[in-house]
C-alpha atoms as a PDB file:
ATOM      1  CA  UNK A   1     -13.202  -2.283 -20.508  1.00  0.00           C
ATOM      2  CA  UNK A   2     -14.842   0.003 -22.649  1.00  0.00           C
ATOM      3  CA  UNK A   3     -13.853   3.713 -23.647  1.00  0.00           C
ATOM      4  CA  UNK A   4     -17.359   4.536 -24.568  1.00  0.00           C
ATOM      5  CA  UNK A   5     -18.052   8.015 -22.801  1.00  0.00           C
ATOM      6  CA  UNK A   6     -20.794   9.543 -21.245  1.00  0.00           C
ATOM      7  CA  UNK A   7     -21.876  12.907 -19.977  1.00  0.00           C
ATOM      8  CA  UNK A   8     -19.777  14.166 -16.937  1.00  0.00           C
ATOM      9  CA  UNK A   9     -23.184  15.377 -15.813  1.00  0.00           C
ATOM     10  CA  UNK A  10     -24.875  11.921 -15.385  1.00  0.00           C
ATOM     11  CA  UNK A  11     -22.700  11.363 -12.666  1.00  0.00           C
ATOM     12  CA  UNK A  12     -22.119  12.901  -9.098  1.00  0.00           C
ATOM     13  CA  UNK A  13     -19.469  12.301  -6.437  1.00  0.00           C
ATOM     14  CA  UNK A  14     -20.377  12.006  -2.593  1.00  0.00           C
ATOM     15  CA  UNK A  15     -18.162  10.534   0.558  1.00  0.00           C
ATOM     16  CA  UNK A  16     -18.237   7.106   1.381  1.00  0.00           C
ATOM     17  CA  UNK A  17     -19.410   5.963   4.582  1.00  0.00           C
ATOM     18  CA  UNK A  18     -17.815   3.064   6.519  1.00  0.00           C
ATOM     19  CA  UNK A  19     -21.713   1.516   6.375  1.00  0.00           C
ATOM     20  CA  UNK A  20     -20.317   1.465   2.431  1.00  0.00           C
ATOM     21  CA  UNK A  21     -17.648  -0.923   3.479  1.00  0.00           C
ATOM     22  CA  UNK A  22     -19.227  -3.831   1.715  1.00  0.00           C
ATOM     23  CA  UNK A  23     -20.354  -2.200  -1.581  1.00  0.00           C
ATOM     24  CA  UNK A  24     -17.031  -0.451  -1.847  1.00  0.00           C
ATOM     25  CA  UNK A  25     -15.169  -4.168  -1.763  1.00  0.00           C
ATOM     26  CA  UNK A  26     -17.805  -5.608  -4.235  1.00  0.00           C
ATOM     27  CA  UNK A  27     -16.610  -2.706  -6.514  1.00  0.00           C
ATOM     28  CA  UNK A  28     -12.665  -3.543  -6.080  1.00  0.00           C
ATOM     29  CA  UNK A  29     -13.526  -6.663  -6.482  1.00  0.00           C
ATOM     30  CA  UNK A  30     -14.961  -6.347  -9.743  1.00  0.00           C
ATOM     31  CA  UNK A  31     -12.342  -4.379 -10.917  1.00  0.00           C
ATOM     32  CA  UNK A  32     -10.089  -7.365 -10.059  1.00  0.00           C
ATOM     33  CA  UNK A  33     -11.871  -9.698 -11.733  1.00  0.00           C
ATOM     34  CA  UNK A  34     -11.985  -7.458 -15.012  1.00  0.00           C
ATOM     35  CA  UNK A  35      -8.426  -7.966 -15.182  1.00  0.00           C
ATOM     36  CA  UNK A  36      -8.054 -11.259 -14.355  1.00  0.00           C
ATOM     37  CA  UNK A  37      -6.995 -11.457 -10.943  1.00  0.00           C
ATOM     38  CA  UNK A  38      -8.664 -13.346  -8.080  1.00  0.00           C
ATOM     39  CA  UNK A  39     -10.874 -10.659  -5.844  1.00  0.00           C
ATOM     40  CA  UNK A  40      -8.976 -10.849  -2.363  1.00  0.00           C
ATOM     41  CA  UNK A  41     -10.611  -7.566  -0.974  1.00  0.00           C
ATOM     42  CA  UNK A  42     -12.442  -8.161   1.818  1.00  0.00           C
ATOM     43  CA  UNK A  43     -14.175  -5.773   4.393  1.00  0.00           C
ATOM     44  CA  UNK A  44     -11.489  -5.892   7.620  1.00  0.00           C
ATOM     45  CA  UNK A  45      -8.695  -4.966   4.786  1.00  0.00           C
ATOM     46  CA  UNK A  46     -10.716  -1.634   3.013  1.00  0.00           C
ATOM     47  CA  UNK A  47     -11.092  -0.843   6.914  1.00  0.00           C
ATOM     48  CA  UNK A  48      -7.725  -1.444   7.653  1.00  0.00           C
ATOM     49  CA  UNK A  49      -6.273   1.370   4.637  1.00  0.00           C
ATOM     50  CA  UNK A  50      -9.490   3.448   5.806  1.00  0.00           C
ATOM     51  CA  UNK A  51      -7.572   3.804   9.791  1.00  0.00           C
ATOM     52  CA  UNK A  52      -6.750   7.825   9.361  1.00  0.00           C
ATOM     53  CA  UNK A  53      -8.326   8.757   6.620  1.00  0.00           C
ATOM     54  CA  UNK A  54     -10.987  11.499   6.477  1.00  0.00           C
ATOM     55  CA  UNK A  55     -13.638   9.632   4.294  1.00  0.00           C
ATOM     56  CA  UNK A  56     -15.491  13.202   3.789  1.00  0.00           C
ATOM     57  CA  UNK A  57     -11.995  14.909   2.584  1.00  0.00           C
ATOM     58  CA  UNK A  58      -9.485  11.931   0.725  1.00  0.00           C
ATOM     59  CA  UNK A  59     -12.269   9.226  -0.632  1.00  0.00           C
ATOM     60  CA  UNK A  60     -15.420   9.446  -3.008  1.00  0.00           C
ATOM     61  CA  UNK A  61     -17.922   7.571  -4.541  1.00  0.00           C
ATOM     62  CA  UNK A  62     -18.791   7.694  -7.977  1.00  0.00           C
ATOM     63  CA  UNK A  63     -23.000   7.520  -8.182  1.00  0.00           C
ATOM     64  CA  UNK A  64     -24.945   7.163 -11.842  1.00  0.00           C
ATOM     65  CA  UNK A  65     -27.991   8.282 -12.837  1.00  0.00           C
ATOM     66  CA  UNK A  66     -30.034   6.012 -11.145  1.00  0.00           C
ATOM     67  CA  UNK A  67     -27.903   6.197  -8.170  1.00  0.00           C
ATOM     68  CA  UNK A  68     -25.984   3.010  -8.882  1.00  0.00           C
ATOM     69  CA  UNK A  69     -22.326   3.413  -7.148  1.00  0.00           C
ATOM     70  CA  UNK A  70     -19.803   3.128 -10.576  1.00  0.00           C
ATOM     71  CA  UNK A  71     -16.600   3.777  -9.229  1.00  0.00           C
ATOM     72  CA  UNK A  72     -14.770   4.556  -5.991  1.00  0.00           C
ATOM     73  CA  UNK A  73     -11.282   6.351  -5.693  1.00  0.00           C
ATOM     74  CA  UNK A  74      -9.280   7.470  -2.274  1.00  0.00           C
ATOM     75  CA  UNK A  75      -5.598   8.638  -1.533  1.00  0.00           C
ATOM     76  CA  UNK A  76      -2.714   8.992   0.445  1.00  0.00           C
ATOM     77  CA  UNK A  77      -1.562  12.573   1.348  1.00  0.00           C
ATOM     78  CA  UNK A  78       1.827  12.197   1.851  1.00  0.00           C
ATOM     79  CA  UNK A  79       3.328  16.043   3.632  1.00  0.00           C
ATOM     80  CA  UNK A  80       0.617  17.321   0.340  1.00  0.00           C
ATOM     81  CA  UNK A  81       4.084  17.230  -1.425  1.00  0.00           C
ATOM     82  CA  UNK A  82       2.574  13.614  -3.062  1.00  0.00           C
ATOM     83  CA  UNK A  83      -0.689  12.367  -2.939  1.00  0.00           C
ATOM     84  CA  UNK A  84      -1.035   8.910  -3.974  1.00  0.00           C
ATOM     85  CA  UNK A  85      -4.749   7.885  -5.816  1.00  0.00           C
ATOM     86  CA  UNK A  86      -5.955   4.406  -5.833  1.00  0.00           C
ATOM     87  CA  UNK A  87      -9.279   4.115  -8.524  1.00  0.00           C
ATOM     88  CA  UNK A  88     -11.393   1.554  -8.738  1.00  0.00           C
ATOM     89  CA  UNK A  89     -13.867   2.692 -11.694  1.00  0.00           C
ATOM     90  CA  UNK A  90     -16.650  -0.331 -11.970  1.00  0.00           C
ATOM     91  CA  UNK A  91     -16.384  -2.252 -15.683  1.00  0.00           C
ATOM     92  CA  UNK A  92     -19.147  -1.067 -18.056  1.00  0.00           C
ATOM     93  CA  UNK A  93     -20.153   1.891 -20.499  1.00  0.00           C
ATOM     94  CA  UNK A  94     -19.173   4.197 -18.148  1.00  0.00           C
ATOM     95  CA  UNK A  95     -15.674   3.268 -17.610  1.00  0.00           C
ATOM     96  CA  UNK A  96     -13.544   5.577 -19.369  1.00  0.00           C
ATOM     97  CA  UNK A  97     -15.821   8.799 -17.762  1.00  0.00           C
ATOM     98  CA  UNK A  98     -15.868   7.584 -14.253  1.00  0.00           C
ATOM     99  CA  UNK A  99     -12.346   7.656 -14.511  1.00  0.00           C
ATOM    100  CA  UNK A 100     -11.755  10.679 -16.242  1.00  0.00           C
ATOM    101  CA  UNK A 101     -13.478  12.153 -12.918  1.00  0.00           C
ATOM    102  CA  UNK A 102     -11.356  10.340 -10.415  1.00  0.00           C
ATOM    103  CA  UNK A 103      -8.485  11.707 -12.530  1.00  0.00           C
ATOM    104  CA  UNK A 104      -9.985  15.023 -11.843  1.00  0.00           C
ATOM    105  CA  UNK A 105     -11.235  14.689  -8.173  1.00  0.00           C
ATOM    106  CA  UNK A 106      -7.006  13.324  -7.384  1.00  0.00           C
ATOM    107  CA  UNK A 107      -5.613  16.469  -9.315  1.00  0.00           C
ATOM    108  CA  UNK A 108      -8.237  18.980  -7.600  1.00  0.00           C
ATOM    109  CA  UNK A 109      -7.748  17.493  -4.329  1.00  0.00           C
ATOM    110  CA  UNK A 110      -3.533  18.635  -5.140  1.00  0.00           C
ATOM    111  CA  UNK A 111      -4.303  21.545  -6.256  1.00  0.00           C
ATOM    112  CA  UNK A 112      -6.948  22.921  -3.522  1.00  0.00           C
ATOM    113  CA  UNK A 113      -4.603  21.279  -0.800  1.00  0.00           C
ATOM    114  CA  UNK A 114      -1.191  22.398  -1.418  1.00  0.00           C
ATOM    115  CA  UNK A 115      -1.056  25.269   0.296  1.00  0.00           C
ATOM    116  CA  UNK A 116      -1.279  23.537   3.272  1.00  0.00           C
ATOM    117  CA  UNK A 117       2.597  21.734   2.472  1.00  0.00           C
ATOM    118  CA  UNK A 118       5.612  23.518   3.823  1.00  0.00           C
ATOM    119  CA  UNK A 119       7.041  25.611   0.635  1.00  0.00           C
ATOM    120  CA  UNK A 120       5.113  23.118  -1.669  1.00  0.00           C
ATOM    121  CA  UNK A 121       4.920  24.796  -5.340  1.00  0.00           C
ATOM    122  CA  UNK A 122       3.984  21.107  -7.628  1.00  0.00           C
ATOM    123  CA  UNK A 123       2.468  18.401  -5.829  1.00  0.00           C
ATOM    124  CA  UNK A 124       3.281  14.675  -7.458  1.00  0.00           C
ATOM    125  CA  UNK A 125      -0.287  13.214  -8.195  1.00  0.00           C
ATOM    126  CA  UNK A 126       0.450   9.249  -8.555  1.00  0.00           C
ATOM    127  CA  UNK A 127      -2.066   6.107  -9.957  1.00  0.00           C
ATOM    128  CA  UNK A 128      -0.964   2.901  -9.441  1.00  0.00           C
ATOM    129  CA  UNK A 129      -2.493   0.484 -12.474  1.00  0.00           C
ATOM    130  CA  UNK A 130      -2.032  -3.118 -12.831  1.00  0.00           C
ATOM    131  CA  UNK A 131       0.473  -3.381 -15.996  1.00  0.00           C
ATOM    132  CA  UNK A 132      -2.364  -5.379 -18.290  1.00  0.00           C
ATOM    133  CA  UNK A 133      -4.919  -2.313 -17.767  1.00  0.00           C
ATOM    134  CA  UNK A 134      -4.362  -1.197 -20.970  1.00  0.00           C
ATOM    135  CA  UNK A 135      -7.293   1.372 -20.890  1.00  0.00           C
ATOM    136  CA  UNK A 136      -6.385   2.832 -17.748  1.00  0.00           C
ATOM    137  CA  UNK A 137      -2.879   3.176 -18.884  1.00  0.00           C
ATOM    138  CA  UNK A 138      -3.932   4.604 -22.156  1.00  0.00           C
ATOM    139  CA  UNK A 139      -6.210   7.526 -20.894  1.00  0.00           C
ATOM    140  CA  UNK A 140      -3.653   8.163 -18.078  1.00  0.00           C
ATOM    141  CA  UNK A 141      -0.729   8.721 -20.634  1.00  0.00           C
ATOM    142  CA  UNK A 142      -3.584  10.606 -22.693  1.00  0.00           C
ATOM    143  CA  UNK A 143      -3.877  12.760 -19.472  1.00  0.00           C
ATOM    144  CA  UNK A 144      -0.593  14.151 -19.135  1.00  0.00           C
ATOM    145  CA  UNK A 145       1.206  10.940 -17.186  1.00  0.00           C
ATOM    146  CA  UNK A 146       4.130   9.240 -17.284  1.00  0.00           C
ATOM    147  CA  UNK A 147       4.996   5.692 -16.393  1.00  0.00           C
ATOM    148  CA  UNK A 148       7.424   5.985 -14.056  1.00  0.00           C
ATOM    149  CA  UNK A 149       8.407   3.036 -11.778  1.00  0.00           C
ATOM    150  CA  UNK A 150       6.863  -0.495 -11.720  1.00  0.00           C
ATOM    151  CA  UNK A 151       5.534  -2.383  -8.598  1.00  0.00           C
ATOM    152  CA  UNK A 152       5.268  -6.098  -7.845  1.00  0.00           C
ATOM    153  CA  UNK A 153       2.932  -8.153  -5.540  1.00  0.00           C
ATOM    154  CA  UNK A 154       4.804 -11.404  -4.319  1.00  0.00           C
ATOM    155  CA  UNK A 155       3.743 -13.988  -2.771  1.00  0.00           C
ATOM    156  CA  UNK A 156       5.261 -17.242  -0.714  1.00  0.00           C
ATOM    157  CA  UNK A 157       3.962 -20.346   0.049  1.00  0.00           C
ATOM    158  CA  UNK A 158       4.758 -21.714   3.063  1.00  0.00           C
ATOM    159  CA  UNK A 159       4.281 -25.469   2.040  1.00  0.00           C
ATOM    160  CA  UNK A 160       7.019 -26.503   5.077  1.00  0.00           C
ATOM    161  CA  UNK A 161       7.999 -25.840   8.498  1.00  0.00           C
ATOM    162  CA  UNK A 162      10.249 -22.449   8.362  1.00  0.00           C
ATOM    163  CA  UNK A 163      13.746 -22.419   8.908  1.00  0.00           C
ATOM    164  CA  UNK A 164      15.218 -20.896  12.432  1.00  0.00           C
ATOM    165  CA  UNK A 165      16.236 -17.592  11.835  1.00  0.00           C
ATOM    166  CA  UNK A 166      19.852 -16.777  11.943  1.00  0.00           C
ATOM    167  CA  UNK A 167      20.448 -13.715  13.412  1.00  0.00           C
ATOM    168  CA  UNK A 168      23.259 -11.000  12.636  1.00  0.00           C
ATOM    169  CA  UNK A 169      25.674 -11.383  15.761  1.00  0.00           C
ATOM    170  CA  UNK A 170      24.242  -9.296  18.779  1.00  0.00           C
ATOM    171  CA  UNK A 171      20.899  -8.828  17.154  1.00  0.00           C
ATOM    172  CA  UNK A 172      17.636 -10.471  18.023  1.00  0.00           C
ATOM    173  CA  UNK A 173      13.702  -9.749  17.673  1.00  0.00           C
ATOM    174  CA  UNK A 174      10.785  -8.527  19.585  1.00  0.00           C
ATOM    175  CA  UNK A 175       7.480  -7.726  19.076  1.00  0.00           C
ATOM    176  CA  UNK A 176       6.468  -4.048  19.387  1.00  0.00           C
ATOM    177  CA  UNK A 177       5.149  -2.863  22.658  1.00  0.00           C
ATOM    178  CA  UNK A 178       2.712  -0.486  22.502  1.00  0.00           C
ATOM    179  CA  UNK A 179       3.908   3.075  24.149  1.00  0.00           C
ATOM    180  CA  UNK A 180       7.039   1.984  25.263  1.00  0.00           C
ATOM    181  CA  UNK A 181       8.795   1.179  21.520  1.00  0.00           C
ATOM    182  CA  UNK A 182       6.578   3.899  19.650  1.00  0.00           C
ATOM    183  CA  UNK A 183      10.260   6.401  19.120  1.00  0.00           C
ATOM    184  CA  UNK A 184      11.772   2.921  17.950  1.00  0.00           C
ATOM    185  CA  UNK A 185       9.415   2.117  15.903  1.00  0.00           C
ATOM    186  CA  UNK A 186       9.341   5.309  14.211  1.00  0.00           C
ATOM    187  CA  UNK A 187      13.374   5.886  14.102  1.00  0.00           C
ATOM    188  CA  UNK A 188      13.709   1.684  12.878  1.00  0.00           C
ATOM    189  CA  UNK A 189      11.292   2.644   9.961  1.00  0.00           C
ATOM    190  CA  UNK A 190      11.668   5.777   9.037  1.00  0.00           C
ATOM    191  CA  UNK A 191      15.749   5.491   8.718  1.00  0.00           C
ATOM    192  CA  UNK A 192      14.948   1.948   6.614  1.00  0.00           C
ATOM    193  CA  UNK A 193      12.819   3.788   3.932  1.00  0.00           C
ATOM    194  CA  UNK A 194      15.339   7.077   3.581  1.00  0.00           C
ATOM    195  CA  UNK A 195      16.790   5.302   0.195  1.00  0.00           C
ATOM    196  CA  UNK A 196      13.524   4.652  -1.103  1.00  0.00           C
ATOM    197  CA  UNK A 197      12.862   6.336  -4.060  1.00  0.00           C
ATOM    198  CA  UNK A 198      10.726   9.628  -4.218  1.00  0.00           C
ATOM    199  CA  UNK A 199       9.181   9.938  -0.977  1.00  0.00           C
ATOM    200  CA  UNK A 200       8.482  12.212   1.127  1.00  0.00           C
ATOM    201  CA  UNK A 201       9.712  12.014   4.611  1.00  0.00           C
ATOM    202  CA  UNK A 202       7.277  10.857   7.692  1.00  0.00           C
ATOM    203  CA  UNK A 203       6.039  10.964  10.894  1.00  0.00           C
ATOM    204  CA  UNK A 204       5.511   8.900  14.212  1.00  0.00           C
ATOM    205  CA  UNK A 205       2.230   9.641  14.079  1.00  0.00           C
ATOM    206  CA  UNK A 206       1.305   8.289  10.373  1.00  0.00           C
ATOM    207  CA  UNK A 207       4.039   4.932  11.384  1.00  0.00           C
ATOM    208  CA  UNK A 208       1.206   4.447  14.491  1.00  0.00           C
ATOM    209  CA  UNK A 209      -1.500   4.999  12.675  1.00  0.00           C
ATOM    210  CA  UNK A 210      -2.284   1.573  11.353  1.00  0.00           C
ATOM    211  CA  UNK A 211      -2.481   0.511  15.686  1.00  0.00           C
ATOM    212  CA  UNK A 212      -5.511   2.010  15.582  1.00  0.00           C
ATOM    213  CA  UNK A 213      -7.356  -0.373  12.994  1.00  0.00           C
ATOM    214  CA  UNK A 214      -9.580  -3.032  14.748  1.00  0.00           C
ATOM    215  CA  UNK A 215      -7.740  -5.921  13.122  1.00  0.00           C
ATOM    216  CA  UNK A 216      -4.204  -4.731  14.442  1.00  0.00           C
ATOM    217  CA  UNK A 217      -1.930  -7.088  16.275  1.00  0.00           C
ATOM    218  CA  UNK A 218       1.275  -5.862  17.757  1.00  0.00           C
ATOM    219  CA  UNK A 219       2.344  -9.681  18.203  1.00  0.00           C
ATOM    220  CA  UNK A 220       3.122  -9.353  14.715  1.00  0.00           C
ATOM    221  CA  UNK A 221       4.988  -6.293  14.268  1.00  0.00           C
ATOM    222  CA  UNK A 222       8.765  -7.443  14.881  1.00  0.00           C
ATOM    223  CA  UNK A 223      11.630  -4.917  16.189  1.00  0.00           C
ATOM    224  CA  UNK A 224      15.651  -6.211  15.747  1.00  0.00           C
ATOM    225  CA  UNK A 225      17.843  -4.505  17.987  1.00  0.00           C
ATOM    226  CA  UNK A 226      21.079  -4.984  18.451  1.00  0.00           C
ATOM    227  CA  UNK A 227      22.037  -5.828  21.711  1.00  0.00           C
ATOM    228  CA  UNK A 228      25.384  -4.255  21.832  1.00  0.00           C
ATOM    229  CA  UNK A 229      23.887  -0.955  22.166  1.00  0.00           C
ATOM    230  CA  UNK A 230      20.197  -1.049  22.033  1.00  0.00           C
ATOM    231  CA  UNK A 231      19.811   0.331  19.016  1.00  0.00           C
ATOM    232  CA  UNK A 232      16.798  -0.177  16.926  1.00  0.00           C
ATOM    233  CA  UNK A 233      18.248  -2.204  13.319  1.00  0.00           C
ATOM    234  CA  UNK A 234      14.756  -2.089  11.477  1.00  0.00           C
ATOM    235  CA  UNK A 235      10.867  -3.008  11.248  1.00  0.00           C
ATOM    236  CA  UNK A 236       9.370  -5.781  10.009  1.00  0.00           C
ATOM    237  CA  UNK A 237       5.711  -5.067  10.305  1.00  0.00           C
ATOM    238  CA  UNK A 238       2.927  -8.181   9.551  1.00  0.00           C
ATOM    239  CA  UNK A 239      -0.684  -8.787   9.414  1.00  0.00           C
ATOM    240  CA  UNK A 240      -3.403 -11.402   9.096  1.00  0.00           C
ATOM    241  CA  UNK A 241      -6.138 -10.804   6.491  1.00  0.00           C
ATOM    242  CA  UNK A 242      -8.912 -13.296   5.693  1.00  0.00           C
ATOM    243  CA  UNK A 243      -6.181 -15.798   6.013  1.00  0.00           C
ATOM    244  CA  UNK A 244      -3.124 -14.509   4.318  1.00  0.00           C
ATOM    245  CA  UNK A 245      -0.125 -13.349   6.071  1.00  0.00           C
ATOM    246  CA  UNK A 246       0.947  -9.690   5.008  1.00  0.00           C
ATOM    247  CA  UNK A 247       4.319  -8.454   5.235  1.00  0.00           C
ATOM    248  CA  UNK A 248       3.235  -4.721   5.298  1.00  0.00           C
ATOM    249  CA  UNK A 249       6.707  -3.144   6.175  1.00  0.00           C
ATOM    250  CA  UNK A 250      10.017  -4.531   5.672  1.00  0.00           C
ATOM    251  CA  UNK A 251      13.535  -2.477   6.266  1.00  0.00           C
ATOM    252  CA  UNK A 252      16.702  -2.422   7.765  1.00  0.00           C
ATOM    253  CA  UNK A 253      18.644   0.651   8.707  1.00  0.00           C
ATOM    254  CA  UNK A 254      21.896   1.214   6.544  1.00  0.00           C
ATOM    255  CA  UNK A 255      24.461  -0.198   9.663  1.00  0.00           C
ATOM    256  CA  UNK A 256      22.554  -3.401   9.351  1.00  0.00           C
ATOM    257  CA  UNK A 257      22.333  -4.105   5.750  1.00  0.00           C
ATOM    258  CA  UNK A 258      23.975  -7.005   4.328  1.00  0.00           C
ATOM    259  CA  UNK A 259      24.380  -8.790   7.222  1.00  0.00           C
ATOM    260  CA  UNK A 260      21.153 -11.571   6.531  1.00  0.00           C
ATOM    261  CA  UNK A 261      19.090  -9.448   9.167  1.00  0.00           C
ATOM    262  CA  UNK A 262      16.234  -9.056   6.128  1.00  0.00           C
ATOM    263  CA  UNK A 263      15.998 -12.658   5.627  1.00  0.00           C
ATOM    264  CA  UNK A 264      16.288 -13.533   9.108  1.00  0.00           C
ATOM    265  CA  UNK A 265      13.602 -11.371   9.930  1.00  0.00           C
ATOM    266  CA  UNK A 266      11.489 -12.709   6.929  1.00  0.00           C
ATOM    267  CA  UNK A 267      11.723 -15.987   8.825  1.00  0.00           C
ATOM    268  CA  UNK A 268      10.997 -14.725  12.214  1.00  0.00           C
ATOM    269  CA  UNK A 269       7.431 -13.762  10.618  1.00  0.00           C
ATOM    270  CA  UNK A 270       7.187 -17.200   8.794  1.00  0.00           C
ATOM    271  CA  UNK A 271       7.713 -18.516  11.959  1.00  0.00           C
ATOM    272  CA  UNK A 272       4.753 -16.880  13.131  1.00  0.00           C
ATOM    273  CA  UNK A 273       2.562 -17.317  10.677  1.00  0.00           C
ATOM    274  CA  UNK A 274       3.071 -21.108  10.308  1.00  0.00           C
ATOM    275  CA  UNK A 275       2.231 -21.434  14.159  1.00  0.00           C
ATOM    276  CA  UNK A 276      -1.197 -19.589  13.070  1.00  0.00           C
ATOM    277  CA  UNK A 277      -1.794 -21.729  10.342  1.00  0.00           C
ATOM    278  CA  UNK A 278      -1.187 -19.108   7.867  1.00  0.00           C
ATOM    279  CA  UNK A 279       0.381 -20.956   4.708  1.00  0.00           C
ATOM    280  CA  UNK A 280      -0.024 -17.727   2.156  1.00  0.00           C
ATOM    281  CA  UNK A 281       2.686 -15.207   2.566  1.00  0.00           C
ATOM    282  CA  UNK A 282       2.165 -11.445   0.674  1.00  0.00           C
ATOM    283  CA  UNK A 283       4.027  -8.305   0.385  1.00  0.00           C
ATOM    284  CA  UNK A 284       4.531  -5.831  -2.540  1.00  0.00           C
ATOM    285  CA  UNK A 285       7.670  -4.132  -3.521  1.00  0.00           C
ATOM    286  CA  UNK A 286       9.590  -0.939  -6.059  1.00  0.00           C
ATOM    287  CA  UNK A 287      10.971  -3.305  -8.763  1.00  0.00           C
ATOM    288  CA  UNK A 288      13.773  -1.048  -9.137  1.00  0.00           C
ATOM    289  CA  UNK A 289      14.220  -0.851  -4.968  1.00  0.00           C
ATOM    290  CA  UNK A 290      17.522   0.530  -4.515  1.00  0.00           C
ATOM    291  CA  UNK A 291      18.417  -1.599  -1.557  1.00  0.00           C
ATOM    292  CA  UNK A 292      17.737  -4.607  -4.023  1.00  0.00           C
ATOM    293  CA  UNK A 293      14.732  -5.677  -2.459  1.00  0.00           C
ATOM    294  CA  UNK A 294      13.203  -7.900  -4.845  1.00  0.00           C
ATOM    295  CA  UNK A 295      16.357 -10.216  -4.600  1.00  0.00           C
ATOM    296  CA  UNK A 296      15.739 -10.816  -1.007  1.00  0.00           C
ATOM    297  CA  UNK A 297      12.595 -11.590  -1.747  1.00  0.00           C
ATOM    298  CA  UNK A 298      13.215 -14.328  -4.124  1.00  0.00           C
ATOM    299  CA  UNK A 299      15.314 -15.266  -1.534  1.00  0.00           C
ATOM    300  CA  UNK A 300      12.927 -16.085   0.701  1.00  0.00           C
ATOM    301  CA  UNK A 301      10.883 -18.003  -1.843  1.00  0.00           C
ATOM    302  CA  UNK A 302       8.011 -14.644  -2.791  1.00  0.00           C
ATOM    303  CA  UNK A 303       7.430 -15.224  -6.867  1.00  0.00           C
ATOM    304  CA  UNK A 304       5.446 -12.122  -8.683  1.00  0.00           C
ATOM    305  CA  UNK A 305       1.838 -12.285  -9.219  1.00  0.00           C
ATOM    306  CA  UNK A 306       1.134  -8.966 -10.028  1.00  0.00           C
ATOM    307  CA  UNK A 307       2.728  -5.863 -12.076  1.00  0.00           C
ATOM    308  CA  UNK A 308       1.968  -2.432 -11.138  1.00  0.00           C
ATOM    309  CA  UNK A 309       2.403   0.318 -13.660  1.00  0.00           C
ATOM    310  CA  UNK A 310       2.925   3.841 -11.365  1.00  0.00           C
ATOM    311  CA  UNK A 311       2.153   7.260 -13.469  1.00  0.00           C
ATOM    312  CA  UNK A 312       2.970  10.637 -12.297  1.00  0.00           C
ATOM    313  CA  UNK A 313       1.610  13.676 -12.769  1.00  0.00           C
ATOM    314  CA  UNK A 314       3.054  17.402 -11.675  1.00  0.00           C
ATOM    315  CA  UNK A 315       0.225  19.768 -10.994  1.00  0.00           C
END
């Protein structure tokens, strides 16, 4: 990538539109390739992250001169005490100034939307950038940014049959009913991710919100409870994109831990991918997760593909 500038001016930011879809994946998928990776973005996934978020407020499109779409950036509002940017400037000349501007639309969008947090006096701007993005890293550091924390992206093959769960004594799996487990699902997740490092708490609306995407298929979200008392032990929450399973959630509240009830449920959903015919298995993970994480992981067979450099920013 290039770190040739050009004018601010030549360029002007407007709202996607979900009739965008495909033109915004053709631009993260170019940005994938310029890195190296394999483009796996794909229409039903962008809409999937899109499910509650206000395209005219928390995304933007980056348009040239001659109204060529360069870039595309949108976030995650987390209680506006974080707010999580993901940037997808397009390769080319105008690299390093399309993404000096999402740098400056994600600090804005902090600054003009704090006072809408409870007591909120610095808001934590974050950009996650693949470790070998050198340029990004560079002019985020240049910026005022620190590298913080690093992400993986695992992934499993499932090349055999998967083995039978073993279940913790007195705990077994469901899937998620719809309205009936919605206060276990949010009490089974929320409790898991309390240890997680730097973030904000949530709520059981945000937890639901990724029901309402088109592709969503409660079959796969997965519920332990323990049968003693009915008590909700963790989430393990999956997904089926353009052919690859997706381990979107996994975590087990503290009483559970330790007990194999990770890797049991890690089965479970091998289980039910293999009877889909899904043979690809992803997730992505805090490197430095302080419930050790990772190590279950590799447990379970998930190798790292990716790196993920995450900068912060107090503004």
């Amino acid at each position: 990538m290039t770190t040739e500038q050009k004018p601010a001016g030549e360029y002007t930011l407007r709202p996607p539109r979900r009739e965008d879809a495909a033109l915004v994946v053709d631009v993260m998928n170019a940005c994938q390739a310029a890195l190296g990776d394999a483009p796996d973005m794909s229409v039903d996934a962008l809409l999937k992250d899109w499910v509650g978020t206000d395209l005219d407020d928390q995304a933007v499109l980056v348009v040239g001169p001659e109204g060529q779409v360069v870039g595309f950036a949108d976030l995650m509002n987390r209680r506006y005490e974080q707010v999580n940017v993901y940037a997808y400037p397009l390769p080319g000349p105008h690299w390093a100034a399309v993404f000096a501007q999402m740098m400056q639309w994600g600090e804005a969008w902090a600054s003009t939307h704090r006072h809408l947090g409870q007591d909120v006096d610095e808001v934590e701007v974050h950009f996650f950038r693949r470790a070998n993005d050198g340029a990004a890293c560079t002019a985020l550091e240049a910026a005022g940014y620190e590298n913080v924390r690093t992400h993986y992206v695992m992934a499993a093959q499932l090349t055999e049959k998967p083995p039978v769960p073993i279940w913790p004594a007195g705990v077994s799996a469901r899937a998620y009913r719809p309205g009936q487990d919605d206060d276990a699902l949010f009490l089974g997740g929320e409790e898991s991710f309390q240890d997680m490092w730097n973030r904000p708490s949530s709520t059981k609306e945000r937890w639901l919100l990724p029901t309402q995407a088109e592709s969503f298929d409660p079959t796969l979200w997965f519920l332990p409870f323990d049968q003693t008392n009915n008590e909700v032990c963790g989430v393990c929450l999956c997904s089926i994109l353009a052919g690859v399973g997706e381990v979107d959630t996994l975590g087990i509240r503290r009483p559970w831990r330790r007990q194999g009830l990770g890797l049991a449920l890690l089965h479970h959903a091998f289980g039910e991918f293999w009877q889909r015919g899904v043979r690809r298995v992803r997730l992505s993970v805090d490197a430095e997760s302080p419930t050790g994480a990772p190590r279950l992981y590799d447990r379970a067979g998930f190798r790292v593909e990716q790196q993920f450099a995450r900068y912060l920013k107090r503004v």
